[in-house]
C-alpha atoms as a PDB file:
ATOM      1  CA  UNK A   1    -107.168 -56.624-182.911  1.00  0.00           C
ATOM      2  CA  UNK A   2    -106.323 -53.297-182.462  1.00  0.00           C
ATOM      3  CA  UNK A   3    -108.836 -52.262-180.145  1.00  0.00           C
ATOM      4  CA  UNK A   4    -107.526 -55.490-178.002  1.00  0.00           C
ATOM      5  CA  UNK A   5    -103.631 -53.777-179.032  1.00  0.00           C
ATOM      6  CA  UNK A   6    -104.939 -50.045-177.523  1.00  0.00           C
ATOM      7  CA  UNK A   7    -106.720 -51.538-174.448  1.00  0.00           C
ATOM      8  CA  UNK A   8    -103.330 -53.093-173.609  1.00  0.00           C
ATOM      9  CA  UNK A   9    -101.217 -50.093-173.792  1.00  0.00           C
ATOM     10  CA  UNK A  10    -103.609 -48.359-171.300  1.00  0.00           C
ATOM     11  CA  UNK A  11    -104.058 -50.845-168.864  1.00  0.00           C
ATOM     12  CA  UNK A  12    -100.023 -51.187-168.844  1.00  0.00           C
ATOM     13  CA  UNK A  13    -100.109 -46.997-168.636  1.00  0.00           C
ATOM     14  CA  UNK A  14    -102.599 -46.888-166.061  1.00  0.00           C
ATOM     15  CA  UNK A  15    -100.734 -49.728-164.065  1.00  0.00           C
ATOM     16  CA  UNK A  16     -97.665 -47.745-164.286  1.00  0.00           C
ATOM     17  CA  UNK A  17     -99.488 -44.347-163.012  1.00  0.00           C
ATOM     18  CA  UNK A  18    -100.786 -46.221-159.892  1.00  0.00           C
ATOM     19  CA  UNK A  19     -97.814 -48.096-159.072  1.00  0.00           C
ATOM     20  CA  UNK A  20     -96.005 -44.658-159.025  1.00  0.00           C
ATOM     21  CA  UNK A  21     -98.888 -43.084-157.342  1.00  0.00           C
ATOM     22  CA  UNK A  22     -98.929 -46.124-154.752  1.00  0.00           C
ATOM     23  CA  UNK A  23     -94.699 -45.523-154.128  1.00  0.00           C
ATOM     24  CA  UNK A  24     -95.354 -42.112-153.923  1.00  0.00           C
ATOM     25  CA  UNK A  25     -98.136 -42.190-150.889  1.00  0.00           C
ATOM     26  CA  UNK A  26     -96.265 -45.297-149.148  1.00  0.00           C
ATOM     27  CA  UNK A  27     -93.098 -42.978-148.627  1.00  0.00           C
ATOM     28  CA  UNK A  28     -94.782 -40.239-147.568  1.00  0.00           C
ATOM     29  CA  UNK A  29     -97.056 -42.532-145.013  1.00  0.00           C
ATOM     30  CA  UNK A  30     -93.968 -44.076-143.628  1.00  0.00           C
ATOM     31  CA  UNK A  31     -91.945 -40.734-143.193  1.00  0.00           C
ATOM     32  CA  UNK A  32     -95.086 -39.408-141.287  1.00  0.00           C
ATOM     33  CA  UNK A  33     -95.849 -42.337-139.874  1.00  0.00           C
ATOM     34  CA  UNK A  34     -92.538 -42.678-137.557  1.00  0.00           C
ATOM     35  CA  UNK A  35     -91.791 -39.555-136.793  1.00  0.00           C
ATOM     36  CA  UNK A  36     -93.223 -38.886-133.363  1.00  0.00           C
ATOM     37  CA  UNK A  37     -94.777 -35.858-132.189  1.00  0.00           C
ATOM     38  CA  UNK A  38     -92.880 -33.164-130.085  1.00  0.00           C
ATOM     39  CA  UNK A  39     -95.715 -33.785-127.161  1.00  0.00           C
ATOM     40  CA  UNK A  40     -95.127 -37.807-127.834  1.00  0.00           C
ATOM     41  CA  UNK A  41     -91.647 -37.510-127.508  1.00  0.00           C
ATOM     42  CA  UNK A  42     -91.801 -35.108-123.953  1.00  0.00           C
ATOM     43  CA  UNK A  43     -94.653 -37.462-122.859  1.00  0.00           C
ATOM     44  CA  UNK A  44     -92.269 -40.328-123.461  1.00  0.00           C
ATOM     45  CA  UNK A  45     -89.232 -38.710-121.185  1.00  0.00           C
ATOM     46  CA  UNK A  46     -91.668 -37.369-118.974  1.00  0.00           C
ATOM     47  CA  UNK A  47     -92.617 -41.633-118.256  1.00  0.00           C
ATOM     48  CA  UNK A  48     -89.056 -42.518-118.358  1.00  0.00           C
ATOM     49  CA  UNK A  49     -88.112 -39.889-115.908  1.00  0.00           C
ATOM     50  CA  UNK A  50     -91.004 -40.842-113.375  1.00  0.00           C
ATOM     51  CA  UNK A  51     -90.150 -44.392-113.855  1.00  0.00           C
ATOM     52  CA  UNK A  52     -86.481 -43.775-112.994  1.00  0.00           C
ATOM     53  CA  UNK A  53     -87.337 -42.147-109.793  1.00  0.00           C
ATOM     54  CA  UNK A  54     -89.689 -44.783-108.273  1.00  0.00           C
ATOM     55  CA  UNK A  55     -87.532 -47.381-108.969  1.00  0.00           C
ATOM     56  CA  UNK A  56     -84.396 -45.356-107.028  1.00  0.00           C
ATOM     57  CA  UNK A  57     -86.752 -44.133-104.413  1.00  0.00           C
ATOM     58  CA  UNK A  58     -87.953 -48.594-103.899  1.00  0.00           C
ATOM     59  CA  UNK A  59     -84.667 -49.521-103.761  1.00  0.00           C
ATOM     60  CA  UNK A  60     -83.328 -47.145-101.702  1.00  0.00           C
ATOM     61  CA  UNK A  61     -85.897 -47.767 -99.638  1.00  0.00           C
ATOM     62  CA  UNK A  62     -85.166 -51.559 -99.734  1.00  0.00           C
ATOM     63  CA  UNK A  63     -81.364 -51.122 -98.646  1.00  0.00           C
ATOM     64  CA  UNK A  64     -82.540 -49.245 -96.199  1.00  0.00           C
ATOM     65  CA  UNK A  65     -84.994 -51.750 -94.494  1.00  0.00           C
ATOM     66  CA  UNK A  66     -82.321 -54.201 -95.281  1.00  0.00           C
ATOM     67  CA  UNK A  67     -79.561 -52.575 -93.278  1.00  0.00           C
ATOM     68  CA  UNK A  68     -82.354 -52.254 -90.343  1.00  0.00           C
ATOM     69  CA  UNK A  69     -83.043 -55.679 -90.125  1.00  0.00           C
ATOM     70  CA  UNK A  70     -79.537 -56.857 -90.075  1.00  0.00           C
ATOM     71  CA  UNK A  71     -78.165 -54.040 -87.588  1.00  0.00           C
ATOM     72  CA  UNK A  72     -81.736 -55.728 -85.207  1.00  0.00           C
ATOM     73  CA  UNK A  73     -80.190 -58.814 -86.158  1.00  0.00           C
ATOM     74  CA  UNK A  74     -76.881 -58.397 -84.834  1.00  0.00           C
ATOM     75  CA  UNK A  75     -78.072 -56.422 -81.524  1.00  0.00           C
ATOM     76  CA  UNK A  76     -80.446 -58.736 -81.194  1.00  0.00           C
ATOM     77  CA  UNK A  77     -77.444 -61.522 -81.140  1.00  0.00           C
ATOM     78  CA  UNK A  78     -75.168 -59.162 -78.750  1.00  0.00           C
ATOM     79  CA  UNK A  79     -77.951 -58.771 -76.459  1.00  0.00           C
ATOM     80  CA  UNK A  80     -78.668 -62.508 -76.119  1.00  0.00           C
ATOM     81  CA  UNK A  81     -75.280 -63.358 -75.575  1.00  0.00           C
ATOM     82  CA  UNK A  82     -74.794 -61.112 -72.803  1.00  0.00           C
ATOM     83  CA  UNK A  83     -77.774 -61.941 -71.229  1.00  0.00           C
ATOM     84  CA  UNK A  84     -77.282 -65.635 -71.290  1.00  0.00           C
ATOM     85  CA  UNK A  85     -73.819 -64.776 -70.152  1.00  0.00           C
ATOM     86  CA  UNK A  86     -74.924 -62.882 -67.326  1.00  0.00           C
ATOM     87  CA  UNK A  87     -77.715 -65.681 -66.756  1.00  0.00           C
ATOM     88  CA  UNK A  88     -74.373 -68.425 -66.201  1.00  0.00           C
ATOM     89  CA  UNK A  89     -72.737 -66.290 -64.385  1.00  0.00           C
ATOM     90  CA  UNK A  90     -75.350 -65.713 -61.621  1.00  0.00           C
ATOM     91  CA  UNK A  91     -75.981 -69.310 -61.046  1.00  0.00           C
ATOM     92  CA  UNK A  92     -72.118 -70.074 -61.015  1.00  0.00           C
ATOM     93  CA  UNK A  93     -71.978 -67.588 -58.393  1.00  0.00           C
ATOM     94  CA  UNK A  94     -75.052 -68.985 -56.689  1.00  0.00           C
ATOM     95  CA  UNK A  95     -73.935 -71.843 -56.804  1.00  0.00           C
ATOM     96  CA  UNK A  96     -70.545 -71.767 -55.619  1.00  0.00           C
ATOM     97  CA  UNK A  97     -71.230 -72.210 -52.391  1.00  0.00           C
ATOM     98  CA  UNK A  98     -73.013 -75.374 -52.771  1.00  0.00           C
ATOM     99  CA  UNK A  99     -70.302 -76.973 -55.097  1.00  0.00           C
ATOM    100  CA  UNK A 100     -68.312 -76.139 -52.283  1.00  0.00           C
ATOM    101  CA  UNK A 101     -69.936 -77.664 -50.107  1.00  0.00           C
ATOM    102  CA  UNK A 102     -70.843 -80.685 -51.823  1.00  0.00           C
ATOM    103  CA  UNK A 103     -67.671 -81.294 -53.274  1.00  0.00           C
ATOM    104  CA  UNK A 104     -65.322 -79.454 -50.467  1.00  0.00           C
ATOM    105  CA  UNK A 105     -61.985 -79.540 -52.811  1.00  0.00           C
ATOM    106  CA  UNK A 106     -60.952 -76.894 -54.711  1.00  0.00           C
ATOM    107  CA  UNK A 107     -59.897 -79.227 -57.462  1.00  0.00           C
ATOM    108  CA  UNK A 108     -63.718 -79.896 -58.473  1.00  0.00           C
ATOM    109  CA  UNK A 109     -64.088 -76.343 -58.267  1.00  0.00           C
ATOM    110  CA  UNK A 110     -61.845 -76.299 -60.773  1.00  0.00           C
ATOM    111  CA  UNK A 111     -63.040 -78.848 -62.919  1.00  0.00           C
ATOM    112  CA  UNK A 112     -66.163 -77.460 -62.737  1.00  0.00           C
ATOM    113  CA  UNK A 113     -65.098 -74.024 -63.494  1.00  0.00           C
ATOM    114  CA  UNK A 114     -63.063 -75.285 -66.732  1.00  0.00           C
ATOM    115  CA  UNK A 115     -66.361 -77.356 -67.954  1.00  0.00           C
ATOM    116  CA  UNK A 116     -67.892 -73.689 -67.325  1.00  0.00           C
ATOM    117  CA  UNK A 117     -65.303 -71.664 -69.320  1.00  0.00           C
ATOM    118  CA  UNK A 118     -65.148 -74.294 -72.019  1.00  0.00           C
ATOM    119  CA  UNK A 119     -68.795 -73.917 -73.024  1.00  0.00           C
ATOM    120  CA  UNK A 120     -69.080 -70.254 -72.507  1.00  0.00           C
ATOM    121  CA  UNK A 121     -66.174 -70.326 -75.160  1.00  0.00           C
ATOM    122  CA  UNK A 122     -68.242 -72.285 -77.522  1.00  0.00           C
ATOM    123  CA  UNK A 123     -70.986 -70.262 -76.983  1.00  0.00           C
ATOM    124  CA  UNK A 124     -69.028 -67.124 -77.767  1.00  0.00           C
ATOM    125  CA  UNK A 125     -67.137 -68.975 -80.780  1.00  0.00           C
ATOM    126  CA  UNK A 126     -70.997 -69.352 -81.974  1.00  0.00           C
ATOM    127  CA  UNK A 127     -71.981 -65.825 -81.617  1.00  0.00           C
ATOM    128  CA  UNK A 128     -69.405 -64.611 -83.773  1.00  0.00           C
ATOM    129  CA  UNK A 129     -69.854 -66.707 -86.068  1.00  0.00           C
ATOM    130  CA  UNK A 130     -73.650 -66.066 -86.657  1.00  0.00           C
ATOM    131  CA  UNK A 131     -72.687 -62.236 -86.509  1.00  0.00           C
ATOM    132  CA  UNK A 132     -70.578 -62.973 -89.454  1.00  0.00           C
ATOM    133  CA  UNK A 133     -73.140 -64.778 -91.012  1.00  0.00           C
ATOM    134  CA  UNK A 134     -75.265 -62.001 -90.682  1.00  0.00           C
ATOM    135  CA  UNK A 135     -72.951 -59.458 -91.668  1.00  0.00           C
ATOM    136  CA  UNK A 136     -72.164 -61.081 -94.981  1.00  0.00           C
ATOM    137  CA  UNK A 137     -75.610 -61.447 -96.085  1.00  0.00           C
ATOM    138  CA  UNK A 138     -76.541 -57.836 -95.377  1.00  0.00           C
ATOM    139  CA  UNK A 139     -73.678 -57.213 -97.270  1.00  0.00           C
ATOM    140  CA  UNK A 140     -74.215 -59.017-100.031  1.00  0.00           C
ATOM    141  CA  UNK A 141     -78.250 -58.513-100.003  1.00  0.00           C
ATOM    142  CA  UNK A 142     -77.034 -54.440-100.061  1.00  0.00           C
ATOM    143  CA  UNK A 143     -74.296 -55.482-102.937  1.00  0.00           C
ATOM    144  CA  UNK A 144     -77.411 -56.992-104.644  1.00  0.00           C
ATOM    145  CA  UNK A 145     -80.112 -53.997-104.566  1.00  0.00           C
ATOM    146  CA  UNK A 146     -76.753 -51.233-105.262  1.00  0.00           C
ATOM    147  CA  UNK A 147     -75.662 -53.612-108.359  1.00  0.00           C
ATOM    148  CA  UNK A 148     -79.450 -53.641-109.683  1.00  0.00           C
ATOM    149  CA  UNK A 149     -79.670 -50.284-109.399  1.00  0.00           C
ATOM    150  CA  UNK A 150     -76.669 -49.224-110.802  1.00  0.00           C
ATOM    151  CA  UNK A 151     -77.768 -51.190-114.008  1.00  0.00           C
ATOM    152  CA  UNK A 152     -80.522 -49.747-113.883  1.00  0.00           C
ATOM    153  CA  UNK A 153     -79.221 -46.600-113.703  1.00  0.00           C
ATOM    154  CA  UNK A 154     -76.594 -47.094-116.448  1.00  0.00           C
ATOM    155  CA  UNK A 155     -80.292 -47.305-118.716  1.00  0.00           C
ATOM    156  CA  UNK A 156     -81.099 -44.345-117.963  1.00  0.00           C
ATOM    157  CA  UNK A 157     -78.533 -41.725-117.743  1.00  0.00           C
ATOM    158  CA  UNK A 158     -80.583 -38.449-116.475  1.00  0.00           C
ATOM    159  CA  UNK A 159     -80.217 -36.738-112.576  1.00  0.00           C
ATOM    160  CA  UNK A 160     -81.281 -39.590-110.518  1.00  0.00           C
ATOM    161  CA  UNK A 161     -78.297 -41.110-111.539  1.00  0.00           C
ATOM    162  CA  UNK A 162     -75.987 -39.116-109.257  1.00  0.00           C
ATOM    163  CA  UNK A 163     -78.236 -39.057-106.294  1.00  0.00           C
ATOM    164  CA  UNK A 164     -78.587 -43.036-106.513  1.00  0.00           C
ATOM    165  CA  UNK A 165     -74.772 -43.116-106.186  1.00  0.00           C
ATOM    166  CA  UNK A 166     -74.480 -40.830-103.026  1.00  0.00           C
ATOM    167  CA  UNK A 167     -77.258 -42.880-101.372  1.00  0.00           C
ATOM    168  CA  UNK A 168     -76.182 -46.349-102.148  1.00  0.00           C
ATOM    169  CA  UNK A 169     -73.314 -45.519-100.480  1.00  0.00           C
ATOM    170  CA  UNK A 170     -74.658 -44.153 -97.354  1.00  0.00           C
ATOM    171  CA  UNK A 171     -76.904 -47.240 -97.258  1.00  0.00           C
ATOM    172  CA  UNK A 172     -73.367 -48.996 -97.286  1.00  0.00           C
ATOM    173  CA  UNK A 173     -71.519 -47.084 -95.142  1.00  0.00           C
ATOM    174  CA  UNK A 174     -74.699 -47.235 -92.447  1.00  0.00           C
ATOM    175  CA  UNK A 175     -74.577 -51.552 -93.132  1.00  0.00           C
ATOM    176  CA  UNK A 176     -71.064 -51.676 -92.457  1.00  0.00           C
ATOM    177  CA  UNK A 177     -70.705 -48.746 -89.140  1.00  0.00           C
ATOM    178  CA  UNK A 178     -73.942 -50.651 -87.379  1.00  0.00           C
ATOM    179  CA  UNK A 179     -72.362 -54.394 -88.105  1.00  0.00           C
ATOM    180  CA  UNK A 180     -68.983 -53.092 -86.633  1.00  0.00           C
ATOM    181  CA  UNK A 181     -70.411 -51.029 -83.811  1.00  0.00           C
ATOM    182  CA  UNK A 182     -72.462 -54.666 -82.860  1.00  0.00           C
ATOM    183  CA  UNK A 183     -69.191 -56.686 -83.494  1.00  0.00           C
ATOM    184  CA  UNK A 184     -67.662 -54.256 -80.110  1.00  0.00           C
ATOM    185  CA  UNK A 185     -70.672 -53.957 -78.406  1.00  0.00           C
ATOM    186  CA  UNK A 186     -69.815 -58.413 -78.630  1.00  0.00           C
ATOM    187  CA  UNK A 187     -66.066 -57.389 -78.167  1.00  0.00           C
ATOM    188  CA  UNK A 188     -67.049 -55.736 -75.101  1.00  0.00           C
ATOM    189  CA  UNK A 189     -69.230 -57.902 -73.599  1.00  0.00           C
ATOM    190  CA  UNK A 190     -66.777 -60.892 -73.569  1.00  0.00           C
ATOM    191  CA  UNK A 191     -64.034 -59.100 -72.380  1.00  0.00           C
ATOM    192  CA  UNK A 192     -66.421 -57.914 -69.420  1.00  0.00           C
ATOM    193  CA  UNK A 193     -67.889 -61.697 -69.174  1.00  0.00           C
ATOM    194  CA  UNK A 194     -63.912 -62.829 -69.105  1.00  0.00           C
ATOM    195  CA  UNK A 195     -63.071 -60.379 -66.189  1.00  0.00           C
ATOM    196  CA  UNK A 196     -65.874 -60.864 -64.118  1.00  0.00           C
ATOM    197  CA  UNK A 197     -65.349 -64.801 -64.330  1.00  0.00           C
END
């Protein structure tokens, strides 16, 4: 009994010793185990960094593709309705003097002319109103990309972050100048449309 009385004791003793021993090398693992190295912790900016800049330089690059296609759009749209313009005015002149002569009253003429004027005003009417079209969705496609960017900026603060700013709003500035320079180049071609008519 008290051999079964001593071999008790030491278990218990040794039990103690290696649950100490066991706390000891647990802290010690977990304090070495998250502290990162100094080249861990560069490597880790250094990824962060490079990842910051692709990202600005894709969606820089995005606005600015974006704010090509809709300044194509809206030339595109100012072309075709001068064109077409031009197109109706040709054959109205061409064909004057066959109205003329088929109708012979200047009242027909007139009608004629009015039908005319009436559709080239719906056609205008239309043209604007896909330029706006446009011109709010390149703005709000560039509103888009500058918004994700900025959050995505606000991540990570380092010196992308005030070149992004200076080139999201060129991007805008170039969106809005080329949508209003194609709303006057329209502005100008139905003022010249309405004077030649």
């Amino acid at each position: 009994m008290a051999e079964t009385t001593n071999r008790t004791a030491k278990t218990a003793a040794a039990r103690k010793t290696s649950t100490r021993r066991t706390t000891r090398r647990s802290t010690t693992r977990s304090t070495t185990a998250t502290t990162p190295s100094k080249p861990a912790a560069r490597r880790t900016r250094t990824t962060a960094a490079r990842q910051t800049r692709t990202a600005a330089q894709a969606n820089a690059r995005a606005a600015r593709v974006t704010a090509e296609q809709g300044k194509s759009l809206a030339e595109r749209g100012a072309l075709t309705y001068v064109g077409a313009t031009l197109e109706a005015r040709d054959r109205v002149v061409g064909l004057a003097e066959s109205l003329i002569d088929t109708y012979g009253s200047p009242k027909s003429l007139k009608r004629l002319q009015g039908r005319y004027e009436r559709r080239g005003v719906t056609a205008r009417n239309q043209l604007e109103r896909d330029v706006r079209k446009a011109r709010t969705r390149v703005e709000r496609v560039v509103r888009r990309n500058r918004n994700a960017v900025e959050r995505d900026v606000e991540r990570r603060n380092n010196v992308v972050t005030e070149r992004l700013a200076g080139v999201s709003g060129t991007v805008e500035t170039v969106v809005q100048t080329s949508v209003a320079a194609a709303e006057r180049v329209g502005t100008l071609a139905k003022d010249r449309v309405t004077s030649l008519a």
